[in-house]
C-alpha atoms as a PDB file:
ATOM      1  CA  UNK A   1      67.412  22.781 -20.335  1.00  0.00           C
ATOM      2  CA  UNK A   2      66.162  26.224 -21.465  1.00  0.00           C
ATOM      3  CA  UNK A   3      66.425  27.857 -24.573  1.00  0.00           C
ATOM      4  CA  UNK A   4      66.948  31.614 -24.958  1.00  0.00           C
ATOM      5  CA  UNK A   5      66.444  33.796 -28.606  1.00  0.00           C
ATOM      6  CA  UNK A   6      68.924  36.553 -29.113  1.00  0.00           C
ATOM      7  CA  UNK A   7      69.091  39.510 -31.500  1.00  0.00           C
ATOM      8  CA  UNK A   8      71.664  40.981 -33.069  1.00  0.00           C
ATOM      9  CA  UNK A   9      72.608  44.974 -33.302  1.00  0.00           C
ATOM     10  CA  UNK A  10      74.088  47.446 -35.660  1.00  0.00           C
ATOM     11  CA  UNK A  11      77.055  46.064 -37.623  1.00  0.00           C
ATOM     12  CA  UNK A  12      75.238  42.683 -38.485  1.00  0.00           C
ATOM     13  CA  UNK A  13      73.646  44.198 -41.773  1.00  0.00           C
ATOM     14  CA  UNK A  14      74.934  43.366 -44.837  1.00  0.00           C
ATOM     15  CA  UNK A  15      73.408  43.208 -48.215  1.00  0.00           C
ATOM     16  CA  UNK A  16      70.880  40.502 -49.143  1.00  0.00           C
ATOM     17  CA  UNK A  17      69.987  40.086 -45.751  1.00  0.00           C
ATOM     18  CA  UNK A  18      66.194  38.696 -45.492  1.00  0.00           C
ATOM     19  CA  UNK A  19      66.121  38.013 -48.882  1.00  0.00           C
ATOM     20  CA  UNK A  20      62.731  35.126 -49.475  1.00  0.00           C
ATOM     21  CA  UNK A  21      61.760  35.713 -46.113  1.00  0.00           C
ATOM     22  CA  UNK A  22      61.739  39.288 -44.688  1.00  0.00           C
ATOM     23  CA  UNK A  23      59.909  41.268 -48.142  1.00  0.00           C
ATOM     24  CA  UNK A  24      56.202  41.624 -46.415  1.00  0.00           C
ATOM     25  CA  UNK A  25      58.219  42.982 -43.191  1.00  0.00           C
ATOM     26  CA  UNK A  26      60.388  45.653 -45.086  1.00  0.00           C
ATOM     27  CA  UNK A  27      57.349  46.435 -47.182  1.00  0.00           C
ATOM     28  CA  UNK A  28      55.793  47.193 -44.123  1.00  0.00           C
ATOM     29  CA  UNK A  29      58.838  49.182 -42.566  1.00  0.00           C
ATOM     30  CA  UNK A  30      58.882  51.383 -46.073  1.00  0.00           C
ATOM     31  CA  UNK A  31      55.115  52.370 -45.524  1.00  0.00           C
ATOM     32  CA  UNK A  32      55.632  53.616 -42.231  1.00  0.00           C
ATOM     33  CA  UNK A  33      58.796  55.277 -42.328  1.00  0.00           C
ATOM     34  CA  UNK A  34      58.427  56.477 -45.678  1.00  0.00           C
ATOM     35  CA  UNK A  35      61.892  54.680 -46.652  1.00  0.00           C
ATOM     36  CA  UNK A  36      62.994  51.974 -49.333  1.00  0.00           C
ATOM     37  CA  UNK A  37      65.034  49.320 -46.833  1.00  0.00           C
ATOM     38  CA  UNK A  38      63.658  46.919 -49.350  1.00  0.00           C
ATOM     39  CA  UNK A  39      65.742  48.444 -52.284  1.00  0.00           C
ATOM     40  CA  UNK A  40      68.584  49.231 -49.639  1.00  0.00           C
ATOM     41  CA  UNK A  41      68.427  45.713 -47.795  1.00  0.00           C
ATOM     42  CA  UNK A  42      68.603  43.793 -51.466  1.00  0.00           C
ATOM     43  CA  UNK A  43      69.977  45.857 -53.456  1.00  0.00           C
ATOM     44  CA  UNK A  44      72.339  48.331 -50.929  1.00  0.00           C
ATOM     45  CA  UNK A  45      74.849  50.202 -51.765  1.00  0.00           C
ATOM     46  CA  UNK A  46      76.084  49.227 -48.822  1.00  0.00           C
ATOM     47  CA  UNK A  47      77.549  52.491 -47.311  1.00  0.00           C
ATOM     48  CA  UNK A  48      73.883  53.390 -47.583  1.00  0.00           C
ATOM     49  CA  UNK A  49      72.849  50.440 -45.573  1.00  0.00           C
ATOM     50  CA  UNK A  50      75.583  51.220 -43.119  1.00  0.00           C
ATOM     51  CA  UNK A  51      73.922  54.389 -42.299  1.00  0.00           C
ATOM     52  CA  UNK A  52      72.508  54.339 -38.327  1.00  0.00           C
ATOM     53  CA  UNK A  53      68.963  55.684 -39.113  1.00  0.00           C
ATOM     54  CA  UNK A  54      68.466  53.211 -41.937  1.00  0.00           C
ATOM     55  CA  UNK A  55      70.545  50.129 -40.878  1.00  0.00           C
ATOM     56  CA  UNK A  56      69.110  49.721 -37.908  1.00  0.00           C
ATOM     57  CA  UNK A  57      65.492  49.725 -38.498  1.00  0.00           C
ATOM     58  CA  UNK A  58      66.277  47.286 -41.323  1.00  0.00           C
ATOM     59  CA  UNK A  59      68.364  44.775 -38.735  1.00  0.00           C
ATOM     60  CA  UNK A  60      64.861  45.189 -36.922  1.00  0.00           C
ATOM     61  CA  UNK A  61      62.371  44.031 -39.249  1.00  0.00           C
ATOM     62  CA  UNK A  62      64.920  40.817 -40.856  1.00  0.00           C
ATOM     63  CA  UNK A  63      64.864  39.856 -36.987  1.00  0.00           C
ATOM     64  CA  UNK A  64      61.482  40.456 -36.636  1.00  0.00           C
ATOM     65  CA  UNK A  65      60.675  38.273 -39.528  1.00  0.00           C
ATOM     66  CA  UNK A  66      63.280  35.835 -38.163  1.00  0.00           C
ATOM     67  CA  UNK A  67      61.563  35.355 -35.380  1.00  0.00           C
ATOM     68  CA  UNK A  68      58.398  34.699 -37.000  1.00  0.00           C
ATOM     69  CA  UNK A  69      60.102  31.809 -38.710  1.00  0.00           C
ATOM     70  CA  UNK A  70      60.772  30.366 -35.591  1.00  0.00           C
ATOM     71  CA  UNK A  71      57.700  30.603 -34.095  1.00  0.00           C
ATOM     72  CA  UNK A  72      55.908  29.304 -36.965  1.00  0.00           C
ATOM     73  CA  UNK A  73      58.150  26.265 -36.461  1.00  0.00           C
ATOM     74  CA  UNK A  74      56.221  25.956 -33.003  1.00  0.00           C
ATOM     75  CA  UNK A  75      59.411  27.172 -30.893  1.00  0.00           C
ATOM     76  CA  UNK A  76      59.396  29.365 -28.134  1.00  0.00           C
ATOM     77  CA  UNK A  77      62.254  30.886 -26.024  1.00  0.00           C
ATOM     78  CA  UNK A  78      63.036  30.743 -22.154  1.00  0.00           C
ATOM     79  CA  UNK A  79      64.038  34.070 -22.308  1.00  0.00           C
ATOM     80  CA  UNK A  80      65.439  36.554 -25.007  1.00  0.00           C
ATOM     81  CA  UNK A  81      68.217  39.024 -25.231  1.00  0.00           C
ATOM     82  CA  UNK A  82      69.603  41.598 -27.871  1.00  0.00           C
ATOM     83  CA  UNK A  83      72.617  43.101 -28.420  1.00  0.00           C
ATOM     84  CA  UNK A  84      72.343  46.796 -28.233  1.00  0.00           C
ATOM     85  CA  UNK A  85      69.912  47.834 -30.811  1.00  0.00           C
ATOM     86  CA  UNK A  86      69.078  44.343 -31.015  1.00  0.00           C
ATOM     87  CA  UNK A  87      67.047  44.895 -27.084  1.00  0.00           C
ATOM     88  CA  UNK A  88      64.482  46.079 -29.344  1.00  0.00           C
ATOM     89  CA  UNK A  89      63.612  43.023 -31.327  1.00  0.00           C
ATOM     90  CA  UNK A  90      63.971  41.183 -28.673  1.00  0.00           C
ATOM     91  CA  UNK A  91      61.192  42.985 -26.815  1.00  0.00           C
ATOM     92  CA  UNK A  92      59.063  42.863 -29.711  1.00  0.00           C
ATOM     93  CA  UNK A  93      59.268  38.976 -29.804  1.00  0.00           C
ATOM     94  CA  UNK A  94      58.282  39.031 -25.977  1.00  0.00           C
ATOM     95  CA  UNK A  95      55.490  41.176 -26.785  1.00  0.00           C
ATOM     96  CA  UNK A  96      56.320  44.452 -24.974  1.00  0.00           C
ATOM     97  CA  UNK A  97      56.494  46.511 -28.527  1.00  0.00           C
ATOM     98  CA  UNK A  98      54.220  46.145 -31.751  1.00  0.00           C
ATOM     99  CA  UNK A  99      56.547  45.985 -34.889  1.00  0.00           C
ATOM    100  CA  UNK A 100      55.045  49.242 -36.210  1.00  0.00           C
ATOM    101  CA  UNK A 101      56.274  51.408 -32.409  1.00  0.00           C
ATOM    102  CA  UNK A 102      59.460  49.365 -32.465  1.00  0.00           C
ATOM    103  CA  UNK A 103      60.032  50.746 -35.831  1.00  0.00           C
ATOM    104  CA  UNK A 104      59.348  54.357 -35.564  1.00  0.00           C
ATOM    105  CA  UNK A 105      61.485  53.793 -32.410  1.00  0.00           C
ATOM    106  CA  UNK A 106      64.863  52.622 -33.483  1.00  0.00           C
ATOM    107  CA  UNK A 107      64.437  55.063 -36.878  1.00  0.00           C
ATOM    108  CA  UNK A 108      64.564  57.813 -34.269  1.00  0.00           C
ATOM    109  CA  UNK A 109      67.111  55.773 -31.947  1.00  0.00           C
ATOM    110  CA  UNK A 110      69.646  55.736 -34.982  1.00  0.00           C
ATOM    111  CA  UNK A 111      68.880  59.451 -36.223  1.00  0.00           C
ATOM    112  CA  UNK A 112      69.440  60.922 -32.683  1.00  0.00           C
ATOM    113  CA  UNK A 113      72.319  58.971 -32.399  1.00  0.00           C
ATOM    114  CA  UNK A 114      73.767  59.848 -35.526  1.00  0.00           C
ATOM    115  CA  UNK A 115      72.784  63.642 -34.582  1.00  0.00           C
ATOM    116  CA  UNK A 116      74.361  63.610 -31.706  1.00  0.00           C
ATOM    117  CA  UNK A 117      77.946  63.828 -32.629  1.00  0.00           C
ATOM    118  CA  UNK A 118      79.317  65.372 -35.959  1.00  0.00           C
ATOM    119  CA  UNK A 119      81.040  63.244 -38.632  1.00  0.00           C
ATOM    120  CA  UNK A 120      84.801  62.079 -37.717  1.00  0.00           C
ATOM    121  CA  UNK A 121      84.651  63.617 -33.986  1.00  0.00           C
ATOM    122  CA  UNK A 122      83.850  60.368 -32.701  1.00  0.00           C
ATOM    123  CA  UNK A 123      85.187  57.030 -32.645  1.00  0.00           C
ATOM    124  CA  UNK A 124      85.140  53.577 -31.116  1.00  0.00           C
ATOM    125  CA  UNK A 125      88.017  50.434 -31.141  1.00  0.00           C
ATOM    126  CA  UNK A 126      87.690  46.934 -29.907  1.00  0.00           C
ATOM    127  CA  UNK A 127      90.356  46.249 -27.547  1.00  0.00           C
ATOM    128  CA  UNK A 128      91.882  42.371 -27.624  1.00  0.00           C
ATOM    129  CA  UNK A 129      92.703  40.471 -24.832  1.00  0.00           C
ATOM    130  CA  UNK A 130      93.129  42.750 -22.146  1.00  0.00           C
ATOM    131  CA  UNK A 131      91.585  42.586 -18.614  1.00  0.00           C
ATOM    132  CA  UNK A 132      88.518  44.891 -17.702  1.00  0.00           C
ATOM    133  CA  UNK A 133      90.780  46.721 -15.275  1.00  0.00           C
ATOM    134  CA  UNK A 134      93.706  47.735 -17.938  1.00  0.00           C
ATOM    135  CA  UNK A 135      91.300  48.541 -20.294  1.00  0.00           C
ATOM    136  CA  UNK A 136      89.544  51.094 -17.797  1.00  0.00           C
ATOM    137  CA  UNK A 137      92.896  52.357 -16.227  1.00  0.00           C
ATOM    138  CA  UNK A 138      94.288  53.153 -19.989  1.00  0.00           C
ATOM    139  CA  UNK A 139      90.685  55.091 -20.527  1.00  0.00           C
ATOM    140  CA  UNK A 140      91.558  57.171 -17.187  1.00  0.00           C
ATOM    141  CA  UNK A 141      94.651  57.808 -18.392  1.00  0.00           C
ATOM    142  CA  UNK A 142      93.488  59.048 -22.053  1.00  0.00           C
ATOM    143  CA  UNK A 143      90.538  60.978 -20.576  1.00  0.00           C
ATOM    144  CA  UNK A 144      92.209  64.403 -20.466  1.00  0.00           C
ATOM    145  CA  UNK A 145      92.171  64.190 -23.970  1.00  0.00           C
ATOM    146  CA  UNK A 146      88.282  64.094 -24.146  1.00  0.00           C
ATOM    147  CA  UNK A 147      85.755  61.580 -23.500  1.00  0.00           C
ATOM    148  CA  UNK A 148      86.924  57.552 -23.505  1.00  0.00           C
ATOM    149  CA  UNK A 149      84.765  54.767 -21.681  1.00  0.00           C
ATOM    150  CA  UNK A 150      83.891  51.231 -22.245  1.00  0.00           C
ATOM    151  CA  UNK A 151      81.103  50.696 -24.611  1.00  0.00           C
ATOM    152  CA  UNK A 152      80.927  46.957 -24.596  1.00  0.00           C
ATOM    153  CA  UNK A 153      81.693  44.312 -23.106  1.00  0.00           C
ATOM    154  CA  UNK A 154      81.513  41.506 -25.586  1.00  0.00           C
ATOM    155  CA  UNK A 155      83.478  38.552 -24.421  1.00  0.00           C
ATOM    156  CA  UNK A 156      86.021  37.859 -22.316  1.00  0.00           C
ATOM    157  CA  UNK A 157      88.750  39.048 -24.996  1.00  0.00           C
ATOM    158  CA  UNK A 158      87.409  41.502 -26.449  1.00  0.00           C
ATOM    159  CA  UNK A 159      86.188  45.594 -24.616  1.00  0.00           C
ATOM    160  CA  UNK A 160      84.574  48.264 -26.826  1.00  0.00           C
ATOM    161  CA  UNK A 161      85.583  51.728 -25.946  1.00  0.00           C
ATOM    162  CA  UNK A 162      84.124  54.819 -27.422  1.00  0.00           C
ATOM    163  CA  UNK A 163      84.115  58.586 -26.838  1.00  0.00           C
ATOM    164  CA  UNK A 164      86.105  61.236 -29.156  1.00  0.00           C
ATOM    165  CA  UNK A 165      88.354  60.000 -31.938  1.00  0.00           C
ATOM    166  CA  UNK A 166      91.420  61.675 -29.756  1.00  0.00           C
ATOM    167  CA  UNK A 167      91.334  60.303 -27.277  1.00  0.00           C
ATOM    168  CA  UNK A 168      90.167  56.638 -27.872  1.00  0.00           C
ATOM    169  CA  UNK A 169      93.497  56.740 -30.038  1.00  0.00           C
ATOM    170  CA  UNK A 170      95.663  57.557 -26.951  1.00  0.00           C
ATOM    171  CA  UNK A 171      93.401  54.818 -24.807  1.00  0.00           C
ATOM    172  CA  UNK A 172      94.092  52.083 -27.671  1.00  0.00           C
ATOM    173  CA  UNK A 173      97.692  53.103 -27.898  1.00  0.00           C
ATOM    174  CA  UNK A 174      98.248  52.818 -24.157  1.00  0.00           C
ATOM    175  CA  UNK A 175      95.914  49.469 -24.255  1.00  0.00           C
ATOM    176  CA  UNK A 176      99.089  48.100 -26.027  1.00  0.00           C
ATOM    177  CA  UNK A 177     101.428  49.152 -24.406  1.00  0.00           C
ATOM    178  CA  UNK A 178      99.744  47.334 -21.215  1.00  0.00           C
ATOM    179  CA  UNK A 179      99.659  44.363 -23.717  1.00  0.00           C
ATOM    180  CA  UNK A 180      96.308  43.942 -25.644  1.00  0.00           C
ATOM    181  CA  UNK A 181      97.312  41.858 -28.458  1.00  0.00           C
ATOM    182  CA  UNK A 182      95.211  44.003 -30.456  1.00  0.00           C
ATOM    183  CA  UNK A 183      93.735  46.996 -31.060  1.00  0.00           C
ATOM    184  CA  UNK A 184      90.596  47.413 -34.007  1.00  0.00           C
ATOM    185  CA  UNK A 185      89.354  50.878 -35.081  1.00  0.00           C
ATOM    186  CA  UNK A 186      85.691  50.044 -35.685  1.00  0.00           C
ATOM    187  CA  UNK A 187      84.144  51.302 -38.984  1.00  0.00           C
ATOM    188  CA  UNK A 188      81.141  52.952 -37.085  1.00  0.00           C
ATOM    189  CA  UNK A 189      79.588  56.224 -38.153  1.00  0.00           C
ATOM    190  CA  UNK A 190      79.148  57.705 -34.445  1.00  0.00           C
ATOM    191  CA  UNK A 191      80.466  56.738 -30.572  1.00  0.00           C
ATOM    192  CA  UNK A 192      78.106  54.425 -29.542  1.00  0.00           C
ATOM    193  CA  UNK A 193      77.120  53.862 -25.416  1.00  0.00           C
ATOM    194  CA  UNK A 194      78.949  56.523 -24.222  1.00  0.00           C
ATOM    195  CA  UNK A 195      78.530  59.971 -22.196  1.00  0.00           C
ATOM    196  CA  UNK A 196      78.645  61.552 -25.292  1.00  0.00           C
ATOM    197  CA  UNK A 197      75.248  60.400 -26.897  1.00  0.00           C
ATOM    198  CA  UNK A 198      73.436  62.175 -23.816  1.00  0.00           C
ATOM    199  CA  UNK A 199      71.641  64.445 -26.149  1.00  0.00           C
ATOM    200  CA  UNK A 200      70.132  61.590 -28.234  1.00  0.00           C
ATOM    201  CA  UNK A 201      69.377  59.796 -24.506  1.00  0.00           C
ATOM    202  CA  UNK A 202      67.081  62.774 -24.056  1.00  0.00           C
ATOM    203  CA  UNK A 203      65.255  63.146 -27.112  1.00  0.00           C
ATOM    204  CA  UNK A 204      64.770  59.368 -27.597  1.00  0.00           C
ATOM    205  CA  UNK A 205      63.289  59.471 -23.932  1.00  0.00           C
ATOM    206  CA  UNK A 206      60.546  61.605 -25.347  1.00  0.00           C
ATOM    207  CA  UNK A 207      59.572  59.356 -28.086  1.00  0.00           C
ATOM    208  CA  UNK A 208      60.143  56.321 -25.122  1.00  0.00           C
ATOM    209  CA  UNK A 209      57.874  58.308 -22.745  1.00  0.00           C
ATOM    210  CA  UNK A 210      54.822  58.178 -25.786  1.00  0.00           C
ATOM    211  CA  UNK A 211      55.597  54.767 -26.922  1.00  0.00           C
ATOM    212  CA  UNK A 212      52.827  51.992 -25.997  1.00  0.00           C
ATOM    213  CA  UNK A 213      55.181  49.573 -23.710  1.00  0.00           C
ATOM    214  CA  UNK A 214      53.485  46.562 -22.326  1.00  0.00           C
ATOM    215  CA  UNK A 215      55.046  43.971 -19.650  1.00  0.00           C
ATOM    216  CA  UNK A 216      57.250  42.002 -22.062  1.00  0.00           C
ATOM    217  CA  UNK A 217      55.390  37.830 -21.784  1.00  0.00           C
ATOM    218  CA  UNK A 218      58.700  36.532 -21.803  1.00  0.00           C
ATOM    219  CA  UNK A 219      61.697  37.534 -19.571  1.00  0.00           C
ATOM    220  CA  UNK A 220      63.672  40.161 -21.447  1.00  0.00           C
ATOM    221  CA  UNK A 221      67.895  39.897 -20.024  1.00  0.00           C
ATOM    222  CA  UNK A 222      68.468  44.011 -20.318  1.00  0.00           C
ATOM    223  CA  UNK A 223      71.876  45.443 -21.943  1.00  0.00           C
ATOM    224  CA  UNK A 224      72.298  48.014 -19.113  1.00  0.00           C
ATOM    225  CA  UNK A 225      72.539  45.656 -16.073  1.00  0.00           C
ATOM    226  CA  UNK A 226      72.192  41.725 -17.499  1.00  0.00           C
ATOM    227  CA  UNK A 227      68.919  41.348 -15.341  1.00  0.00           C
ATOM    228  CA  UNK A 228      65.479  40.456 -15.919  1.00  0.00           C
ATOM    229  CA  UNK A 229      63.340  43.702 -17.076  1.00  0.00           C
ATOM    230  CA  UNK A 230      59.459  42.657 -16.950  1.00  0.00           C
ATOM    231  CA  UNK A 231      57.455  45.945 -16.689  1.00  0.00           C
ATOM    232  CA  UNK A 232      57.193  48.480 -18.694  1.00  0.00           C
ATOM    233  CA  UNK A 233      58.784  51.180 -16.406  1.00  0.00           C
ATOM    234  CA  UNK A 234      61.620  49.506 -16.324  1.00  0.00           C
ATOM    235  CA  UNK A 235      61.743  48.514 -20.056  1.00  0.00           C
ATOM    236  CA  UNK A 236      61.772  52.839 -20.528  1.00  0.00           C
ATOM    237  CA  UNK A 237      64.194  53.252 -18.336  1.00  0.00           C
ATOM    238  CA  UNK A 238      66.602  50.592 -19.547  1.00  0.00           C
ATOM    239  CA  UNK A 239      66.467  51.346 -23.275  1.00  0.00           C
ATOM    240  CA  UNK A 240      67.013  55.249 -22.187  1.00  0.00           C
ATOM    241  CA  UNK A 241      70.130  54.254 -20.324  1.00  0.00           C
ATOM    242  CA  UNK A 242      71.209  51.752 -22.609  1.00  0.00           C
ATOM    243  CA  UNK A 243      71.891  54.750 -25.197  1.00  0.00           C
ATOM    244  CA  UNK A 244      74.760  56.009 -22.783  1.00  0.00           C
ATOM    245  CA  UNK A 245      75.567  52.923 -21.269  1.00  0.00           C
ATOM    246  CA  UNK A 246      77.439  49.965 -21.439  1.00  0.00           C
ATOM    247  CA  UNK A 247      76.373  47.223 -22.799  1.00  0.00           C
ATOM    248  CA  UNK A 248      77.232  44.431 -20.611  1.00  0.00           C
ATOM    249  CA  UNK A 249      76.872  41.720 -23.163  1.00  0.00           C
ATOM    250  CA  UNK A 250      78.996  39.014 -21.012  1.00  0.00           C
ATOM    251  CA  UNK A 251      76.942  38.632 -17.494  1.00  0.00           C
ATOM    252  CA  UNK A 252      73.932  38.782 -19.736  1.00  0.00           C
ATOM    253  CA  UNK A 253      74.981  35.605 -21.505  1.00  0.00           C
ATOM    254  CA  UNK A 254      76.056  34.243 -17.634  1.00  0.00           C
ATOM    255  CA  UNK A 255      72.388  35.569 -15.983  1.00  0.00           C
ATOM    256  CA  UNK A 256      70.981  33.138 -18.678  1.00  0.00           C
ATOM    257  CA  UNK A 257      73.591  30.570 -18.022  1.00  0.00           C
ATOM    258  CA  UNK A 258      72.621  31.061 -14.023  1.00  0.00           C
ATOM    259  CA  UNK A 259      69.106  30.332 -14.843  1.00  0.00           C
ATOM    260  CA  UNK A 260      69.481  27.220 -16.925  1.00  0.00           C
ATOM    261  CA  UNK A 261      70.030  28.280 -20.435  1.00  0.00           C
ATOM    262  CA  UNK A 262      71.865  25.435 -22.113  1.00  0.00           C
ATOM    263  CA  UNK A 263      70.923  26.444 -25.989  1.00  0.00           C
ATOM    264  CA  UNK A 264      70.805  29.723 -28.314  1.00  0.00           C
ATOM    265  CA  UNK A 265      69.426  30.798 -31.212  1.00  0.00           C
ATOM    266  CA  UNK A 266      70.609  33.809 -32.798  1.00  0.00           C
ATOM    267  CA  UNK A 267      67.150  35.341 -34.534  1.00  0.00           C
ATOM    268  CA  UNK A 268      68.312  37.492 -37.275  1.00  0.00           C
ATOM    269  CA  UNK A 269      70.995  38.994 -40.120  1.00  0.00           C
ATOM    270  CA  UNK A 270      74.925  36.994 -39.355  1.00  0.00           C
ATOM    271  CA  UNK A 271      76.163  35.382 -36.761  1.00  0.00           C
ATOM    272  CA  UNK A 272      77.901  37.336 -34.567  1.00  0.00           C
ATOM    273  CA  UNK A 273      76.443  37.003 -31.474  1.00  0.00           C
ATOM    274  CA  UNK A 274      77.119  33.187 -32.128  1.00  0.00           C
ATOM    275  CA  UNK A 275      80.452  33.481 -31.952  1.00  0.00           C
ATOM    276  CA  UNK A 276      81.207  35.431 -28.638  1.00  0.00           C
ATOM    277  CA  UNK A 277      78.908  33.066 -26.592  1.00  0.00           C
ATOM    278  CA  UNK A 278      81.016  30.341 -27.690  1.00  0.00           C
ATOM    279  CA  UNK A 279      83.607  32.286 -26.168  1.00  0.00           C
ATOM    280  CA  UNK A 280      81.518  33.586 -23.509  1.00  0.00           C
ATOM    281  CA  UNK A 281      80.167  29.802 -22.283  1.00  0.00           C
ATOM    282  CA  UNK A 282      81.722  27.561 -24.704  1.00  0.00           C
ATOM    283  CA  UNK A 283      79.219  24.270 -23.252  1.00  0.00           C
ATOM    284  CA  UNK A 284      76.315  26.006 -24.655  1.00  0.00           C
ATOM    285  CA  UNK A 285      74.885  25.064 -27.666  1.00  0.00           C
ATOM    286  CA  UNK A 286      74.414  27.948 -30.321  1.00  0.00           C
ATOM    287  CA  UNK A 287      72.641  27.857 -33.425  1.00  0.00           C
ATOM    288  CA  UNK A 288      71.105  30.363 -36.117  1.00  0.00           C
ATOM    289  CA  UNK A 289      67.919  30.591 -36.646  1.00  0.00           C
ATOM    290  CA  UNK A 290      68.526  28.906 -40.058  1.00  0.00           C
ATOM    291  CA  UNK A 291      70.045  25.540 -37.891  1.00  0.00           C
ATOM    292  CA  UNK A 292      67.215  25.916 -35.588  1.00  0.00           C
END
């Protein structure tokens, strides 16, 4: 009977979120990055929110104080997982990043990213019930187009794919005509884990390579290959991969399943995450960290 924490990425934001809970954290975030998330998370607008280099350090510090919450109510997790961007909070809550690095970090994670590709060249879709092997067949078959792969695997019914905004229209298009039932253009402001963020890989890698990264004191379940990641080699090397890479959010919710997870708590903005484990290992018990 183990318990596992898990973090949420970009996309959970939304306006209000952390409000009576998260102020001395965003307070914090504004003084070192020289931002107003506080205004932003409260207030938004919320295109502004939406924005990579802003939402996700603000999805960061509402989990961050999330977590606090929990661990103020005396409970501690097995293990802990994020989703994406969300690998970062949960590495600060096992104690591999301080909230100040993990900060500067995912600022610089979401500018790079959004850097990386220019406005409306890239784009990503969530492809409904349709195996793995379709899904990567109609990529093949759209690659000649430009860049396609799969960005996510989030549940059993539902693949992300991302690359350029060409061709992931002729890979959704030929998704169903092998049958998906259905095809969502995500509203996403760059194409996420996919060959075509290699240039904000590399100059994250530099900011990874300075970054003080201690062995995490609780067993982190890593996006890139839904294993255990303990040191801090291989927390660099993960994160920098995880930039490009899939994010294999399925066998990272059956790793913890294999080693005795029965309950989780999703530790920040939403409840997203919530609802693909229940999809994912529907005998688990799943919570917010509000129920918790």
């Amino acid at each position: 009977m183990k318990t596992a924490f898990i973090f949420p990425g970009q996309g959970a934001q939304f306006v209000g979120m952390g409000k009576g809970f998260a102020e001395d954290y965003l307070a914090e975030a504004n003084e070192i990055l020289g931002l107003d998330l506080l205004k932003i998370c409260f207030e938004g607008p919320e295109d502004e929110l939406k924005r990579t280099e802003l939402s996700q350090p603000a999805i960061l510090a509402v989990s961050v104080a999330a977590n606090d919450i929990l661990k103020n109510r005396g409970l501690k997790p097995d293990y802990v997982a994020g989703h994406s961007l969300g690998e970062y909070s949960a590495l600060v809550a096992a104690g591999s990043f301080s909230f100040k690095d993990a900060l500067r970090l995912v600022h610089f994670r979401g500018k790079f990213m959004q850097e990386a590709v220019a406005l409306g060249v890239g784009a990503m879709s969530a492809v409904l019930n349709l195996s793995k092997d379709k899904v990567i067949d109609c990529c093949k078959k759209a690659s000649h187009l430009g860049v396609v792969e799969l960005a996510n695997f989030n549940s059993p019914d539902q693949i992300v794919i991302s690359g350029n905004k060409i061709s992931v229209k002729e890979a959704g298009r030929l998704c169903k005509e092998a049958g998906a039932k259905r095809v969502i253009s995500l509203a996403v402001s760059a194409p996420f884990h996919c060959s075509l963020m290699k240039p904000a890989a590399d100059k994250l890698k530099m900011k990874l390579d300075q970054a003080d990264i201690k062995e995490s004191l609780v067993p982190v379940i890593a996006n890139i290959n839904a294993d255990v990641e303990k040191s801090a080699e291989e927390i660099r090397k993960n994160l920098y991969n995880q930039v490009t890479g899939s994010v294999l959010w399925v066998n990272s919710i059956l790793k913890m399943r294999s080693l005795g997870v029965t309950t989780y708590i999703e530790v920040g903005p939403g409840k997203v995450l919530s609802d693909l484990i229940k999809k994912i290992d529907p005998e688990a018990e799943v919570k917010t960290y509000v129920e918790a």
